[in-house]
N, C-alpha and C. Protein backbone atom coordinates (compact mmCIF):
# COMPACT_ATOMS: atom_id res chain seq x y z
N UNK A 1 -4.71 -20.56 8.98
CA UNK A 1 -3.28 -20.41 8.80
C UNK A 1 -2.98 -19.04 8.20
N UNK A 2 -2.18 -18.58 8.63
CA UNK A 2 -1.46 -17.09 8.26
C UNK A 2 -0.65 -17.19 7.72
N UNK A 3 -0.51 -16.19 6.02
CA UNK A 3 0.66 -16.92 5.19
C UNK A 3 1.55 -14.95 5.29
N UNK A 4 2.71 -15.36 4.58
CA UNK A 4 3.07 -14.10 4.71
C UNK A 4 2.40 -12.77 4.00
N UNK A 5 1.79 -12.90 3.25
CA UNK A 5 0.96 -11.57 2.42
C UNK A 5 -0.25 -11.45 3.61
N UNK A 6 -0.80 -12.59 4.32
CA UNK A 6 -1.55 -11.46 5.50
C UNK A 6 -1.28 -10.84 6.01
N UNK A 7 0.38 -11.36 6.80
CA UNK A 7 0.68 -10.60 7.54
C UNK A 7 1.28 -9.08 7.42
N UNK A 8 2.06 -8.96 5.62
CA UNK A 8 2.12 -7.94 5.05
C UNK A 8 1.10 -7.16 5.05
N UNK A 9 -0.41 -7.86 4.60
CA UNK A 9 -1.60 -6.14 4.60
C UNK A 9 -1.87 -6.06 6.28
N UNK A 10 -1.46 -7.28 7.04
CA UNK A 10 -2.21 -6.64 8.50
C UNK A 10 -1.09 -5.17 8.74
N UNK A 11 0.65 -5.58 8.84
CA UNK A 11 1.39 -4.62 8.89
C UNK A 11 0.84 -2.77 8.36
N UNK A 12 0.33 -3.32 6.69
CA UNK A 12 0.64 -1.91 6.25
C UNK A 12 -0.75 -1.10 6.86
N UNK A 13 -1.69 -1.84 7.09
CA UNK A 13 -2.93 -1.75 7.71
C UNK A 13 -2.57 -1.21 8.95
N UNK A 14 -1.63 -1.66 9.77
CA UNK A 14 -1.45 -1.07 11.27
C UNK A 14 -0.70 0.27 10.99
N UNK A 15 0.23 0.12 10.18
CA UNK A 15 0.81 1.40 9.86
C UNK A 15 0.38 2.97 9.28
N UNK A 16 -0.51 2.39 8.38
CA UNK A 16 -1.61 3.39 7.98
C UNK A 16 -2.50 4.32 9.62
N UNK A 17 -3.05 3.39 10.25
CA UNK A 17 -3.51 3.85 11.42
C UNK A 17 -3.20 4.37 12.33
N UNK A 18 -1.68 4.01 11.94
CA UNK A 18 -0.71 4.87 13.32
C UNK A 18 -0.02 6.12 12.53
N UNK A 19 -0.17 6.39 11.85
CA UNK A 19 0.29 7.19 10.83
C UNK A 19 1.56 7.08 10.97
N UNK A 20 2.14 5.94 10.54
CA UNK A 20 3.74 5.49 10.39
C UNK A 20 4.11 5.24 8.38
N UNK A 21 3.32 6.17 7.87
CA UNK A 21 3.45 5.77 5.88
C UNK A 21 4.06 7.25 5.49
N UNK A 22 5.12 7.10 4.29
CA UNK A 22 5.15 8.33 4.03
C UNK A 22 5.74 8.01 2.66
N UNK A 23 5.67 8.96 1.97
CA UNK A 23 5.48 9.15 -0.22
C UNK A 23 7.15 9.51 -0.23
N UNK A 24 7.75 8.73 -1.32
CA UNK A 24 8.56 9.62 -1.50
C UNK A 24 8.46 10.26 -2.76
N UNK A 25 9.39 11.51 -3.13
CA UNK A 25 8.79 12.31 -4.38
C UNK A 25 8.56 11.44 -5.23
N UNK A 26 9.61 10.54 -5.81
CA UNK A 26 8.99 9.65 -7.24
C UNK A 26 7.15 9.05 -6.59
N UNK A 27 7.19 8.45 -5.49
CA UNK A 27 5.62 8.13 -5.44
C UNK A 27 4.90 8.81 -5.27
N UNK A 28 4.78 10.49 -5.24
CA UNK A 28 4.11 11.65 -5.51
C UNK A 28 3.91 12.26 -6.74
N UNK A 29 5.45 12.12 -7.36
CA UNK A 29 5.41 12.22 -8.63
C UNK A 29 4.22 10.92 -9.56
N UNK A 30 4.08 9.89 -9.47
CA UNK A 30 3.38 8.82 -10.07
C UNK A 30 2.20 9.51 -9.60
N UNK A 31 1.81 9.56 -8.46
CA UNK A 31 0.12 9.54 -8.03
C UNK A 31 -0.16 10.81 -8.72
N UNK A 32 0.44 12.21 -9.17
CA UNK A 32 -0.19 13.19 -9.62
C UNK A 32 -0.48 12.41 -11.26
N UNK A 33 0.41 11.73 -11.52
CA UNK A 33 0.03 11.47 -13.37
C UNK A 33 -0.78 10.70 -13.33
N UNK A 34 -1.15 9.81 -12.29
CA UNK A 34 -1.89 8.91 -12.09
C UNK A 34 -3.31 9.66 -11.74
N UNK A 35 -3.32 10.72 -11.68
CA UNK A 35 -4.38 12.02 -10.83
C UNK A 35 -5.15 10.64 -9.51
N UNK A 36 -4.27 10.39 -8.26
CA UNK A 36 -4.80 9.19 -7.29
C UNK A 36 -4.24 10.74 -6.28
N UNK A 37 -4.53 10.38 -5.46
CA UNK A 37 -4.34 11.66 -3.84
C UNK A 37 -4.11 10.63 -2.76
N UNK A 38 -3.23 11.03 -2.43
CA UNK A 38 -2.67 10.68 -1.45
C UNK A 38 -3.83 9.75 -0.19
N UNK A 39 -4.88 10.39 0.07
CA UNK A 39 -5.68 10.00 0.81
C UNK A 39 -6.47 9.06 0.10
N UNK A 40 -6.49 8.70 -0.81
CA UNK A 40 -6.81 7.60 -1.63
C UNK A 40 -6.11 6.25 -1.21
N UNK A 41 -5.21 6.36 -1.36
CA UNK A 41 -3.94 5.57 -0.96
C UNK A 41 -4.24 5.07 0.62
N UNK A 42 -4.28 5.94 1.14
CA UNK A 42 -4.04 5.55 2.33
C UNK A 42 -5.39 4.76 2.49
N UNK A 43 -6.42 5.11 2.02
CA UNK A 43 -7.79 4.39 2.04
C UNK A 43 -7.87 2.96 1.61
N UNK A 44 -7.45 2.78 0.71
CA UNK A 44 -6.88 1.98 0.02
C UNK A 44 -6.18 0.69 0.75
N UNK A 45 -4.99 1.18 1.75
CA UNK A 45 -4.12 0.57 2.50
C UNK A 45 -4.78 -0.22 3.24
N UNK A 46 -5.59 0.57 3.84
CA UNK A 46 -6.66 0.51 5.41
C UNK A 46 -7.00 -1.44 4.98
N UNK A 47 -7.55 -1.73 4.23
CA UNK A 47 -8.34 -2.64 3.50
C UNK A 47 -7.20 -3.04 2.41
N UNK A 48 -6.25 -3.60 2.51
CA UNK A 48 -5.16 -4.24 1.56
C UNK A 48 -4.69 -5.71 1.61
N UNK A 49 -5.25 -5.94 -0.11
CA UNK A 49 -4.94 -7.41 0.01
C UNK A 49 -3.41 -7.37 -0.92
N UNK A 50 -2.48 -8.13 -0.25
CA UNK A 50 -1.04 -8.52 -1.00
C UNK A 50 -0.89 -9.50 -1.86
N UNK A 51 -1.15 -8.88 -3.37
CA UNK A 51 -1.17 -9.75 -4.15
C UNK A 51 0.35 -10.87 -4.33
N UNK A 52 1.69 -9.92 -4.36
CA UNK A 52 2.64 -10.86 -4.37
C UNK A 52 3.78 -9.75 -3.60
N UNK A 53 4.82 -10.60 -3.23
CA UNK A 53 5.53 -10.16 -1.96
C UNK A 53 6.72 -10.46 -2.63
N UNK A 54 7.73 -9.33 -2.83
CA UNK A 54 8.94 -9.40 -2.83
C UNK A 54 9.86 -8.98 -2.12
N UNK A 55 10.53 -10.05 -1.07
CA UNK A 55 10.89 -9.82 -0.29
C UNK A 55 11.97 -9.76 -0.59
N UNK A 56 12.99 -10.15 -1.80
CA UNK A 56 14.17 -10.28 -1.94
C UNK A 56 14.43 -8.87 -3.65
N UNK A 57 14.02 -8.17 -3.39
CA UNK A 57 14.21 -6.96 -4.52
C UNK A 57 15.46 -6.50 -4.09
N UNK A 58 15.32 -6.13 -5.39
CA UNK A 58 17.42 -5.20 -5.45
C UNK A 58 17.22 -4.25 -4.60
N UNK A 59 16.16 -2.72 -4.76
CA UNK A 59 15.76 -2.02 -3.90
C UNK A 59 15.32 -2.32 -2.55
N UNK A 60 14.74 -3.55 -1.99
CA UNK A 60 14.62 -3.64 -0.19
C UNK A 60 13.36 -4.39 -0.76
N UNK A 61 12.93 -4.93 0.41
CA UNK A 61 11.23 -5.68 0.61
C UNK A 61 10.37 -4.80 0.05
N UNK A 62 9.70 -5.39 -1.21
CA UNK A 62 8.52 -4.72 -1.25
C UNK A 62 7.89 -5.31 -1.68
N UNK A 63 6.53 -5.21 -2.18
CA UNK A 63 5.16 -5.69 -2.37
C UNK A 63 4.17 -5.07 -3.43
N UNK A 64 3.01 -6.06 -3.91
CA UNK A 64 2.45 -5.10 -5.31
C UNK A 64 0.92 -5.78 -4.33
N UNK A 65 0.41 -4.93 -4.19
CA UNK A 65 -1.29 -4.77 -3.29
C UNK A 65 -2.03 -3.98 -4.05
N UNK A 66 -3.74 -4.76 -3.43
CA UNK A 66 -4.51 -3.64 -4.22
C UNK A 66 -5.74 -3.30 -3.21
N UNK A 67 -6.36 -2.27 -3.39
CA UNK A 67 -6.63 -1.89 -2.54
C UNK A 67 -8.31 -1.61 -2.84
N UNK A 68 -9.25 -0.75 -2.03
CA UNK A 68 -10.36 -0.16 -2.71
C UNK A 68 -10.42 1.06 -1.93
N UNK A 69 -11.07 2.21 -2.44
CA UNK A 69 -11.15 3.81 -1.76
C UNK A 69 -12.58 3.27 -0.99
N UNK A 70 -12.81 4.42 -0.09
CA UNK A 70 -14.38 4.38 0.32
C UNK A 70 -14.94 4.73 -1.44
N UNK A 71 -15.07 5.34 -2.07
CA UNK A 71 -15.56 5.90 -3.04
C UNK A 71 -15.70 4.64 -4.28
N UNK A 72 -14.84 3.67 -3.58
CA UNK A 72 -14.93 1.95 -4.62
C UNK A 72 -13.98 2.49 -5.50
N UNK A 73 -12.68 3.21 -5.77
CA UNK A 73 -12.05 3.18 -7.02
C UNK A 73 -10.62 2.20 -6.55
N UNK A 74 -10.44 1.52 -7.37
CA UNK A 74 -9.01 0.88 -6.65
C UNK A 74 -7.91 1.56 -7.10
């Protein structure tokens, strides 16, 4: 059975691959203080499990996932 958080990491998973993802400054701004690179992230994505799904946020659908780099850092 397929619940909705699979189908959320299969999505961000397809999107990553098609190169359909993009940062906006505040999430550029975070990843530099965070010292994470961009290509981290996206590594990350590739392989994403959705921990919880908010589909009803003030800001739009979103989601809190975690991920692992090739390098194993999450």
């Amino acid at each position: 059975m397929t619940t909705d958080t699979d189908k959320i990491g299969t999505k961000l998973s397809a999107d990553v691959q098609e190169n359909r993802v993009f940062f906006t400054r505040h999430a550029l701004a975070e990843l530099v203080e965070d010292q994470i690179t961009t290509e981290e992230v996206l590594e990350a994505l590739v392989f994403v499990q959705v921990l919880e799904n908010y589909a009803q946020h003030q800001r739009g659908a979103c989601c809190l996932v975690a991920g692992l780099t090739t390098k194993g850092r999450w």
